[in-house]
Protein backbone atom coordinates (compact mmCIF):
# COMPACT_ATOMS: atom_id res chain seq x y z
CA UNK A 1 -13.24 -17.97 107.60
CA UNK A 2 -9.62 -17.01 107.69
CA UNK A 3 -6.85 -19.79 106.97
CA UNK A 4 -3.74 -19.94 108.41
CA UNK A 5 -1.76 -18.40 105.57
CA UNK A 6 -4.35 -15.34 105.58
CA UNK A 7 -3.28 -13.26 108.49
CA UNK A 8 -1.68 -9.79 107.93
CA UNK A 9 1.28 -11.23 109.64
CA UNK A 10 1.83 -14.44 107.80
CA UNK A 11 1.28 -12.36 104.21
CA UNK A 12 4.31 -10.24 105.25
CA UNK A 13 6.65 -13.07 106.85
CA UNK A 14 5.75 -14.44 103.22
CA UNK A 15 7.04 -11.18 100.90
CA UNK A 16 10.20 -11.16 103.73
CA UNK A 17 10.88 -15.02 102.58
CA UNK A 18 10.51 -13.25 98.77
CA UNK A 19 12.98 -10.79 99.09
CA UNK A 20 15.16 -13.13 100.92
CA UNK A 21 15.36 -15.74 98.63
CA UNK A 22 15.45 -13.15 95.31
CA UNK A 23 18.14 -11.01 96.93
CA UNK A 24 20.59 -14.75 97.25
CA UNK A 25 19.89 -15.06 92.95
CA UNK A 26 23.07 -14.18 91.57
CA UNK A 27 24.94 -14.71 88.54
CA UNK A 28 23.62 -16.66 85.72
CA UNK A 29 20.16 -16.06 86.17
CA UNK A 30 20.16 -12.55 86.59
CA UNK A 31 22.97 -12.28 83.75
CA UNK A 32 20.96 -14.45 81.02
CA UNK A 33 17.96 -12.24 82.11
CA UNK A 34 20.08 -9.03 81.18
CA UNK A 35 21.65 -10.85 77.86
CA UNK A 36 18.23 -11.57 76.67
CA UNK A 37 16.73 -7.97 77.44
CA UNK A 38 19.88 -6.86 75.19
CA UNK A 39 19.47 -9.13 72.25
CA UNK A 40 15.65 -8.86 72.51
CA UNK A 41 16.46 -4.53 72.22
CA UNK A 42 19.07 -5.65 69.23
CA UNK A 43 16.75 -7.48 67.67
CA UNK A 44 13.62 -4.93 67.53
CA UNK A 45 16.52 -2.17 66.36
CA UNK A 46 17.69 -4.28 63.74
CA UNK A 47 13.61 -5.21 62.30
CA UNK A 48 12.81 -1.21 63.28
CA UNK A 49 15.50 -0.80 60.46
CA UNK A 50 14.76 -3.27 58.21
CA UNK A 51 10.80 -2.05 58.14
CA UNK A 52 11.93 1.32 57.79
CA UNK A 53 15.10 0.83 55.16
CA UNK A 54 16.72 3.70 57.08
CA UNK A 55 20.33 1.06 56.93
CA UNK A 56 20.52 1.47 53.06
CA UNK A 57 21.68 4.66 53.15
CA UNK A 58 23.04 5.94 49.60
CA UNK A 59 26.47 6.00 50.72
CA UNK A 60 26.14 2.09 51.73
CA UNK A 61 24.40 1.40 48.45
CA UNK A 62 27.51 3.11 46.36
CA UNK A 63 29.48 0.96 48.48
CA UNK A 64 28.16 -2.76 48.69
CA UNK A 65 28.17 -2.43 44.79
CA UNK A 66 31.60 -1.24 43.80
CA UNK A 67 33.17 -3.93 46.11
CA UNK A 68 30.67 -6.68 44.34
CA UNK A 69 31.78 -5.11 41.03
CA UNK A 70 35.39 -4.96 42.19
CA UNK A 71 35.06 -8.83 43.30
CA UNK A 72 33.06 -10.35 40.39
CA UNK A 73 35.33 -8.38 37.93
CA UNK A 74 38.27 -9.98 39.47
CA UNK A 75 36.47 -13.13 39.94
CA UNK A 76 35.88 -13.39 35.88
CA UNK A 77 39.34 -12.62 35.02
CA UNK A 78 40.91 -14.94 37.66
CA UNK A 79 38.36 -17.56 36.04
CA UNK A 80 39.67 -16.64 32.46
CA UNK A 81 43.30 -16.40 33.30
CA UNK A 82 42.89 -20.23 34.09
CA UNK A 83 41.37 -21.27 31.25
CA UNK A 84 42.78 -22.67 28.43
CA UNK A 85 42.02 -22.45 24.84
CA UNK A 86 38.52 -20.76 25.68
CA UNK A 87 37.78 -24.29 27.88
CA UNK A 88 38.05 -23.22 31.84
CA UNK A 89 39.06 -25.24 34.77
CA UNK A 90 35.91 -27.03 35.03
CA UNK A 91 36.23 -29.03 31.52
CA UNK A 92 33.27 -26.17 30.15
CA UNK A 93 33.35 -23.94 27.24
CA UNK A 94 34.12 -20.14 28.58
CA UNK A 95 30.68 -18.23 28.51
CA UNK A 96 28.82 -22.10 28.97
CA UNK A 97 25.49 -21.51 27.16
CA UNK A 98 26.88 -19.38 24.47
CA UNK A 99 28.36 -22.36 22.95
CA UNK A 100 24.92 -23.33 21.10
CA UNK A 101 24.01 -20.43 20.28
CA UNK A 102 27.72 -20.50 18.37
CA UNK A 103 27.27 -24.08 17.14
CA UNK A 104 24.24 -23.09 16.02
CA UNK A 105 25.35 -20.61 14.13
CA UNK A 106 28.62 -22.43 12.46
CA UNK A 107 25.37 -24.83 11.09
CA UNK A 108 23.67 -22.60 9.85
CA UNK A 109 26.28 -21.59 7.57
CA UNK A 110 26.92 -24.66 6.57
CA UNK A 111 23.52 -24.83 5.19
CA UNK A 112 22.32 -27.47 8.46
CA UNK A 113 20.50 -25.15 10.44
CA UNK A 114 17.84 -28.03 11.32
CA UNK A 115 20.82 -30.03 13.13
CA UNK A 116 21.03 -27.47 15.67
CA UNK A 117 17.78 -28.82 17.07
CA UNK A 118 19.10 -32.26 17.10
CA UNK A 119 20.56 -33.45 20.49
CA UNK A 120 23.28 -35.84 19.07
CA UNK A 121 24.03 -33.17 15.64
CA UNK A 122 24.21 -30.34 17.78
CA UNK A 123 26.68 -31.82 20.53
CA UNK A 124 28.95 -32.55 17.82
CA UNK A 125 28.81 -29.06 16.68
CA UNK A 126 29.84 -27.91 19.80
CA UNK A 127 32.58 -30.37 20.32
CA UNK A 128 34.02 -29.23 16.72
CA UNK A 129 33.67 -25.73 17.51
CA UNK A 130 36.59 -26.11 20.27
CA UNK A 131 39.14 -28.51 18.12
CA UNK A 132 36.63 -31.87 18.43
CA UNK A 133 37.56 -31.33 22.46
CA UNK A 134 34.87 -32.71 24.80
CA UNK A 135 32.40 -30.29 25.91
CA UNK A 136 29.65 -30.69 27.80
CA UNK A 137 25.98 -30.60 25.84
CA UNK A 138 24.44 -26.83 25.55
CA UNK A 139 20.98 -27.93 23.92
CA UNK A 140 19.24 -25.37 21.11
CA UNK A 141 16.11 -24.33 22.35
CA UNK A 142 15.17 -20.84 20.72
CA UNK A 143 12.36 -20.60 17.80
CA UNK A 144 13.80 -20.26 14.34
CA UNK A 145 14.32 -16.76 13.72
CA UNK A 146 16.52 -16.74 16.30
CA UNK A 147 19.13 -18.22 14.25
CA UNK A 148 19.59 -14.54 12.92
CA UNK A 149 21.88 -13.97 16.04
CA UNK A 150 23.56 -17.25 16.17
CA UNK A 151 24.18 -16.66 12.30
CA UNK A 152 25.77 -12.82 13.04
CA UNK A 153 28.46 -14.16 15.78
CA UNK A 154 29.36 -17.51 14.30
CA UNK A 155 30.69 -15.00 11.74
CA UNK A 156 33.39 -14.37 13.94
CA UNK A 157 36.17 -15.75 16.12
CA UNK A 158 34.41 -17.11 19.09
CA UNK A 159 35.85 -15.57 21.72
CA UNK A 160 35.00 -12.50 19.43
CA UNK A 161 31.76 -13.22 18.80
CA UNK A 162 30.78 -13.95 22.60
CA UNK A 163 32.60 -10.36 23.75
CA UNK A 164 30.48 -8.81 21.05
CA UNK A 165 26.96 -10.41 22.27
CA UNK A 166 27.94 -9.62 25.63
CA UNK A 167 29.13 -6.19 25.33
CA UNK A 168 26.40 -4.98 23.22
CA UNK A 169 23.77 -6.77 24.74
CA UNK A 170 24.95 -5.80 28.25
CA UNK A 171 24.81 -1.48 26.90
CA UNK A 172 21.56 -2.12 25.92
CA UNK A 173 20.55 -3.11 29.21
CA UNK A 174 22.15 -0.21 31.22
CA UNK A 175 20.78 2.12 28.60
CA UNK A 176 17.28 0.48 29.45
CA UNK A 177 17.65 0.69 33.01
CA UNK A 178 19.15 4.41 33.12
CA UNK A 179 16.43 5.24 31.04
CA UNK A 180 14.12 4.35 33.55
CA UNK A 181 16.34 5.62 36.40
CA UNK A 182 18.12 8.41 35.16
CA UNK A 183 19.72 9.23 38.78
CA UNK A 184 23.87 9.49 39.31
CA UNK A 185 24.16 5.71 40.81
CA UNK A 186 21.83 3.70 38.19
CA UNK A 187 24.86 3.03 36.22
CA UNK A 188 26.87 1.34 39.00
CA UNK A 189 24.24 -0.20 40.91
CA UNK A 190 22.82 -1.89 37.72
CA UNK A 191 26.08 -2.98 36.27
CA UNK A 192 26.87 -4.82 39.65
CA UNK A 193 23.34 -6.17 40.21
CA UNK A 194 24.26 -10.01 40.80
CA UNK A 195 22.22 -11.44 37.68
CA UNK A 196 24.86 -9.57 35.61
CA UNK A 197 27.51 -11.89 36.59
CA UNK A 198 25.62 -14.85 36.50
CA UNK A 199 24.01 -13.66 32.25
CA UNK A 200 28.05 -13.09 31.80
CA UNK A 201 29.36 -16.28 33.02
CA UNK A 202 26.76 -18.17 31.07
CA UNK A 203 27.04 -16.06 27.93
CA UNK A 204 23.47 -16.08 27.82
CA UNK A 205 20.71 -13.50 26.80
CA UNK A 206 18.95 -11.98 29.78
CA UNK A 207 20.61 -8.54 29.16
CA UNK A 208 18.88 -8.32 25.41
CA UNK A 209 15.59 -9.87 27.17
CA UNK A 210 15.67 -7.05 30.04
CA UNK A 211 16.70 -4.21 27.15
CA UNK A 212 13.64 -5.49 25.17
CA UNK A 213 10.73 -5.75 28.11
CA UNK A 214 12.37 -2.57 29.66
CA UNK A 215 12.39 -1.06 26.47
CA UNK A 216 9.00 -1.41 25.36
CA UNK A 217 7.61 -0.48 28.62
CA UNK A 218 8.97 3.28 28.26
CA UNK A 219 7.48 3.36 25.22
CA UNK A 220 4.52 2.01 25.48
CA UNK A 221 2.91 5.25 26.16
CA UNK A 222 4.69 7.58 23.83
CA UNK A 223 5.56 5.45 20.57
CA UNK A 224 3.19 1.99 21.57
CA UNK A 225 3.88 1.01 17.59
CA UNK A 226 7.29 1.12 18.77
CA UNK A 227 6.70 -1.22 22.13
CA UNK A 228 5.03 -3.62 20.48
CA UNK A 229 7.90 -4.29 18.14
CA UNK A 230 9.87 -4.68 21.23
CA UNK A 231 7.53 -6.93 22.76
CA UNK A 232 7.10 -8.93 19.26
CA UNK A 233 10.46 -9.57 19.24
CA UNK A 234 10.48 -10.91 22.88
CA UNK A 235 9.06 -13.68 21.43
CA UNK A 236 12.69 -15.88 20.83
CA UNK A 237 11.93 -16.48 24.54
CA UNK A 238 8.16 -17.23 23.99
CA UNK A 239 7.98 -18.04 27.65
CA UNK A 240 8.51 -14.93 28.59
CA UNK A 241 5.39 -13.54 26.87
CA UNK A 242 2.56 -14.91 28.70
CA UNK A 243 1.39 -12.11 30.96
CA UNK A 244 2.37 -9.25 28.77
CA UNK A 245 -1.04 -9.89 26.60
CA UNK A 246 -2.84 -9.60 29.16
CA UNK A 247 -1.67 -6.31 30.53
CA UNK A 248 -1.64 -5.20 27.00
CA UNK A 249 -5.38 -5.91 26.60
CA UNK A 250 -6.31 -5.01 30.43
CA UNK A 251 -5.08 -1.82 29.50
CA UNK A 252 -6.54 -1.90 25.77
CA UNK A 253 -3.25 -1.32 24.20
CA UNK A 254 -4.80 -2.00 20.59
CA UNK A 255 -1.94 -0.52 18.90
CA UNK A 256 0.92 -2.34 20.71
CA UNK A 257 -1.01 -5.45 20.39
CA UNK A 258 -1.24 -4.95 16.61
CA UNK A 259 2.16 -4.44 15.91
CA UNK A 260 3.79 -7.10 18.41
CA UNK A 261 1.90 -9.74 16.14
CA UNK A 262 2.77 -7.97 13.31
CA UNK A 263 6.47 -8.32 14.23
CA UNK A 264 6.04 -11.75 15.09
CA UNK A 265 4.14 -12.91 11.55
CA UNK A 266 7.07 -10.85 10.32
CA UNK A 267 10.06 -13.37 12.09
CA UNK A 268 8.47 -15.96 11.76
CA UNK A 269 7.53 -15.58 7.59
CA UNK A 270 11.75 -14.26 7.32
CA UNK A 271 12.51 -17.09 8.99
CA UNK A 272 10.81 -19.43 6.51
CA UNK A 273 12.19 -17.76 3.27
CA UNK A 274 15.35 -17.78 4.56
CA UNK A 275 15.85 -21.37 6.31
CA UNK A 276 12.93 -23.23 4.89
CA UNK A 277 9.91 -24.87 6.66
CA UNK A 278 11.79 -28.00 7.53
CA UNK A 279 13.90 -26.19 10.39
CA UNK A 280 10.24 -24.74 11.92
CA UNK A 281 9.16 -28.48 11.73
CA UNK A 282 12.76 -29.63 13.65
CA UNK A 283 12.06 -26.81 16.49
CA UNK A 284 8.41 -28.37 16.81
CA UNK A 285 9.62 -31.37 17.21
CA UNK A 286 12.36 -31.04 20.07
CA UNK A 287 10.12 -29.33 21.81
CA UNK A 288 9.17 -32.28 23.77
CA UNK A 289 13.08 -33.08 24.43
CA UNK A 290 13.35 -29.12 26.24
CA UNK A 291 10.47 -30.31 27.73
CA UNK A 292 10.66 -33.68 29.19
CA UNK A 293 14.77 -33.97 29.85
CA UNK A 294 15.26 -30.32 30.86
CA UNK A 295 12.61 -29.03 32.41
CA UNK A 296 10.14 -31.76 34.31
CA UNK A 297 13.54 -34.44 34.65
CA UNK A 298 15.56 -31.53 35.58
CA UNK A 299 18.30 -32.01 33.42
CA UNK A 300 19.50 -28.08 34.05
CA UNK A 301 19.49 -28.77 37.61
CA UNK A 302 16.58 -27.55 39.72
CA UNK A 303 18.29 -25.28 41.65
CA UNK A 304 19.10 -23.17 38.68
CA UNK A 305 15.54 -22.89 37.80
CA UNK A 306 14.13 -20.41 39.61
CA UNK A 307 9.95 -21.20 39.26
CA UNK A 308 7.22 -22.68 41.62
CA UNK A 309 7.38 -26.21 38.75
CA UNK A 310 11.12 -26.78 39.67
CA UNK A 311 10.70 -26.18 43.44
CA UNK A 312 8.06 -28.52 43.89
CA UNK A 313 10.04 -30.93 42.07
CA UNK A 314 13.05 -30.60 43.91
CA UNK A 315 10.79 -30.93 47.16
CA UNK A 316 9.66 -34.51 45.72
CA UNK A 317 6.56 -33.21 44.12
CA UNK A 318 5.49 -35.26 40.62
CA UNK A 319 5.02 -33.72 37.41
CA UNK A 320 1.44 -33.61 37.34
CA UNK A 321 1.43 -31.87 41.08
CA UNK A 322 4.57 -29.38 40.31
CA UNK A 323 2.36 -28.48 36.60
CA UNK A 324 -0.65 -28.03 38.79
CA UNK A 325 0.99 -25.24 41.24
CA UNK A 326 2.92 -23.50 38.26
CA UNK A 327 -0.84 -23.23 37.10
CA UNK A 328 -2.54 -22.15 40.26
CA UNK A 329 0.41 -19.30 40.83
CA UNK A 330 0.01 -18.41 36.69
CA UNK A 331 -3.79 -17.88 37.05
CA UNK A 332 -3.42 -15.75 40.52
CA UNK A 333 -0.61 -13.70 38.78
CA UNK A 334 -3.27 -13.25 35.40
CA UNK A 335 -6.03 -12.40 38.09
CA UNK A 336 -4.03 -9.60 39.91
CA UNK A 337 -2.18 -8.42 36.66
CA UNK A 338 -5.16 -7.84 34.90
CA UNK A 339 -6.72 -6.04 37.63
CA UNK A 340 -3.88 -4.24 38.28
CA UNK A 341 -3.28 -2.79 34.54
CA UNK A 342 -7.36 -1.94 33.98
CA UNK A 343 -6.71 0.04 37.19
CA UNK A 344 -5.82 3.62 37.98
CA UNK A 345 -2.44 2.39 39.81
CA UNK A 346 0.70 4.48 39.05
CA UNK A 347 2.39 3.09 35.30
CA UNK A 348 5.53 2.52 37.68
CA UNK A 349 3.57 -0.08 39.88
CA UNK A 350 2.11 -1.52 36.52
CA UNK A 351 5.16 -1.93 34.71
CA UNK A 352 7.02 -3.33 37.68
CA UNK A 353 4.39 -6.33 38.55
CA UNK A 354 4.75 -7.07 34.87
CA UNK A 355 8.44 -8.03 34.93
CA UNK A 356 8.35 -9.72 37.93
CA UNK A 357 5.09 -11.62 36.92
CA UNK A 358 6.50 -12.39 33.45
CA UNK A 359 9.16 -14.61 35.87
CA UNK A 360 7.25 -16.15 37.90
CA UNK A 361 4.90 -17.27 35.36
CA UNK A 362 6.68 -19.61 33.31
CA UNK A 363 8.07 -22.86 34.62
CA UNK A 364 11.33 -22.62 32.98
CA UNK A 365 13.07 -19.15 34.32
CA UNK A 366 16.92 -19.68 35.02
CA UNK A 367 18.42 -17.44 37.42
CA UNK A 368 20.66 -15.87 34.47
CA UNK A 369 16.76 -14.56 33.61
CA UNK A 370 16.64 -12.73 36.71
CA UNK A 371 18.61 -9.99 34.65
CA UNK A 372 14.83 -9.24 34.42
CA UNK A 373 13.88 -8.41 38.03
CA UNK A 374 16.50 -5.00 37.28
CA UNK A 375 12.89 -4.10 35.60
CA UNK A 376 11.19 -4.51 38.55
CA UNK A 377 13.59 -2.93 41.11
CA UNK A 378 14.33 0.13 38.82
CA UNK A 379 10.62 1.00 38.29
CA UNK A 380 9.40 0.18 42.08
CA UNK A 381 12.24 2.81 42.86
CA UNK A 382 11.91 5.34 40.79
CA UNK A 383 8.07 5.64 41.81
CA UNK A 384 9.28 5.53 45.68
CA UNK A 385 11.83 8.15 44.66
CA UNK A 386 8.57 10.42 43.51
CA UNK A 387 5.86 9.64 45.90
CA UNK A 388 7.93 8.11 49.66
CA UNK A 389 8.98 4.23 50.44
CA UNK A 390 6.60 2.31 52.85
CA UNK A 391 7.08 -0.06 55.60
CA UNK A 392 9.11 -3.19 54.27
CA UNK A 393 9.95 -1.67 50.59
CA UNK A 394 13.97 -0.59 50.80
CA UNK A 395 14.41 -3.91 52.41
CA UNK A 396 12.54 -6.40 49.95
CA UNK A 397 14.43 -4.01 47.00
CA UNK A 398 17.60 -4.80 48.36
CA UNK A 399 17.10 -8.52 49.01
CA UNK A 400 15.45 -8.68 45.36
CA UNK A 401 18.66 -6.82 44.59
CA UNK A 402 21.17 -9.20 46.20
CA UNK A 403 19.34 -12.31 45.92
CA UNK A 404 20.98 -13.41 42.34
CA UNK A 405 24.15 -14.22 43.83
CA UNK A 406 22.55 -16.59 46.54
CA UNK A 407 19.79 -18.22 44.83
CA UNK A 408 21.65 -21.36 43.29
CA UNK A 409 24.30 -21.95 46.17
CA UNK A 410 20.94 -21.85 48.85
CA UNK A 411 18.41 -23.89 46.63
CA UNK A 412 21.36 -26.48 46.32
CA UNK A 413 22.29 -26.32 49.42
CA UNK A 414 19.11 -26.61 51.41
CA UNK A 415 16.52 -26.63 48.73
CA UNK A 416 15.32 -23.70 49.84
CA UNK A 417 13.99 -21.27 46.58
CA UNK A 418 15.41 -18.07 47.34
CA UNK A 419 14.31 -16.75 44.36
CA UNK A 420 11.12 -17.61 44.29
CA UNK A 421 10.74 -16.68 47.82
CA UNK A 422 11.91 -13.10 47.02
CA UNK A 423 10.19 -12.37 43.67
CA UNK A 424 6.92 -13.50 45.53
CA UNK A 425 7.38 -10.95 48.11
CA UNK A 426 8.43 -8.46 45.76
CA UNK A 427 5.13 -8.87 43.87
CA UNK A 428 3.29 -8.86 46.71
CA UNK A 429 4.51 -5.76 47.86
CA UNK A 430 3.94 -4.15 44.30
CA UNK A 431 0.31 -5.10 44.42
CA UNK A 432 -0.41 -3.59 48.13
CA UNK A 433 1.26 -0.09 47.57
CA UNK A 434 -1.05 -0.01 44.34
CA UNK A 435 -4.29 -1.04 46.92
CA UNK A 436 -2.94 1.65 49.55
CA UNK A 437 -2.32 4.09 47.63
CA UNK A 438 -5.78 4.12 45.91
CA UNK A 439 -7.13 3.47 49.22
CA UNK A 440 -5.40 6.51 49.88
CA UNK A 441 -6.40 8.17 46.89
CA UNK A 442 -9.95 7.28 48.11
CA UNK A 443 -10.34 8.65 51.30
CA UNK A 444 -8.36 11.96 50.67
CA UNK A 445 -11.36 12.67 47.77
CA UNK A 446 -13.86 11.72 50.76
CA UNK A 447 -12.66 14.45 52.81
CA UNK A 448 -12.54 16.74 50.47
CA UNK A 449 -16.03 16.22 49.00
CA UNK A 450 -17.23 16.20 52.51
CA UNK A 451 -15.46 19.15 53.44
């Protein structure tokens, strides 16, 4: 049975009401309708790029780092012009963290190396070091043979000694990275990779810890007696070293294995002839002060530290919780690392996981230790370079790339962890261009046995 709203003729008068009543819409509707068609085509133009990487051209690249260089560098001597008597603006020594490993040094020739590891002895160092001025605390945390260092540029003026660390240090690390790179623009877009500025300000170590992981993994192939001295002396930032062993033996690297605990027997026994057992008992001893006031209190500040531990904490997580996600993220990163070095994967793919994993491992990484990720970037490029980019890669490269100079200000700011967020992803991606690729690998041999 038909209704009244059924007929032919009451379906039409309908469509007529329709049009009607669509063809009075003006303005605003119609206009929002057209803005949102417009940013909705913005938007998939601006992901289509950032999926392909077709925006970082190598004319943009050249670009975005000589005006970061050209800022920073002006940035540092603004800062230093400032200063006065090596203290800046802010009350702290110039080059911060470098001030310990001075103070350190000025003990040890004193014959009171052990007082470095002292909280109260070594503050006082430091203070004396700049006139008895107040300085802020700079704690020793490095193993005893490290003290070979402090001892070499405590030799010297200070403001000597840290442009000598940092200038030699820093060569190493563009050596390392144009060694792995060796393209026109390595040299420029490593110098003004953001983590530079960051090791500089500090006057810490992350260019001699990238030199020495980068360094060792070119030559872990062609002279692995001479990697595993590399990687045995890695061990002044024994943090550092917890997933290297197990690519080493993934990958049955018997030789490198040897001789990186040769060189470490070897520190540690010069160590004892030459400062004694008491300092090795000292360093034993304050490790639970590195451990309790700066790392699980957060006396560095947990938006410097750039691991899963100090983001939980600064989310409100307790110790025991923030220990037990550092764990769960150390044993995936073991898992996939091991896997990934006892596999066929490209060494590029290897080598890069392993820097990046060797940060995200250890609960205590500062984002002066991101230095590190140039590792990462310069191998994940250089095999992209020889075998094509995929979906996603240019983009998380340049966001690992840039990410340095954000990481503090954001994790401060919202307690968001940049850095972890990034180094994640860019392990992530690592680990599926190694499965697609010998998924690849894989089916091409099908064919071709089929064929």
């Amino acid at each position: 049975m038909k209704t009244p709203y059924s007929s032919p003729r009451c379906i039409a008068r309908s469509f007529d009401k329709c049009a009607e009543i669509l063809g009075n819409i003006k303005g605003p509707p119609l206009g929002s309708y057209a803005t949102f068609l417009k940013f909705s085509g913005k938007m998939a133009h601006i992901w289509q790029g950032l999926r392909s990487g077709e925006w970082l051209t190598a004319a943009r690249a050249r670009a975005y780092a000589l005006i970061l260089l050209a800022t920073c560098g002006l940035a540092i001597i603004g800062w230093l012009a400032v200063s006065h008597g090596l203290i800046d603006p802010n009350g702290k020594p110039i080059g911060t963290d470098f001030s310990n490993v001075y103070a350190a040094g000025e003990l040890t020739w004193q014959g009171k190396p052990t007082d470095a590891y002292d909280p109260a002895l070594q503050h006082a160092a430091e203070k004396a070091t700049f006139g008895g001025r107040e300085v802020p605390f700079y704690g020793w945390h490095y193993p005893p043979f490290f003290f070979a260092i402090a001892f070499l540029v405590a030799s010297l003026p200070y403001a000597l000694g840290l442009a000598l660390w940092l200038a030699a240090s820093f060569a190493a690390y563009l050596a390392t990275i144009r060694a792995i790179l060796p393209r026109p623009e390595t040299l420029l877009i490593a110098a003004a990779f953001p983590a530079v500025f960051v090791n500089i300000g500090h006057g810490q170590n992350g260019f001699l810890t990238a030199a020495l992981l980068g360094g060792a993994l070119l030559l872990l192939d062609r002279r692995p007696w001479l990697a595993g001295v590399l990687i045995g002396l890695l061990a002044y930032k024994p943090q550092f070293g917890v997933m290297i062993p197990i690519a080493l033996l993934a990958s049955q690297r018997w030789s490198s294995v040897a001789t990186a605990i040769a060189t470490i027997a070897t520190l540690v026994g010069l160590s004892f002839v030459a400062l004694g057992d008491d300092v090795w008992h000292a360093f034993i001893t304050s490790m639970n002060f590195t451990q309790v006031v700066v790392l699980e209190q957060g006396g560095t500040g947990w938006e410097k530290i750039q691991s899963a531990f100090s983001a939980a904490r600064n989310w409100g997580a307790d110790v025991h919780t923030a220990y037990a996600i550092q764990i769960a993220l150390g044993a995936t990163l073991a898992a996939t690392l091991a896997w990934l070095w006892h596999s066929e994967a490209a060494f590029e793919l290897k080598a890069s996981a392993l820097a990046t994993a060797s940060l995200l491992a250890t609960p205590y990484v500062l984002d002066y230790d991101l230095v590190v990720l140039a590792i990462s970037i310069a191998f994940l490029i250089r095999y992209g370079f020889a075998r094509g980019f995929r979906d996603y890669e240019i983009s998380v490269l340049a966001a690992s790339w840039i990410m340095p100079l954000l990481s503090r200000a954001i994790a401060g700011a919202t307690g968001i962890p940049l850095g972890l967020i990034v180094m994640l992803a860019l392990y992530g991606l690592t680990l599926r261009r190694a499965i697609t690729d010998r998924t690849s690998v894989q089916l091409a041999a099908s064919r071709i046995a089929q064929a």
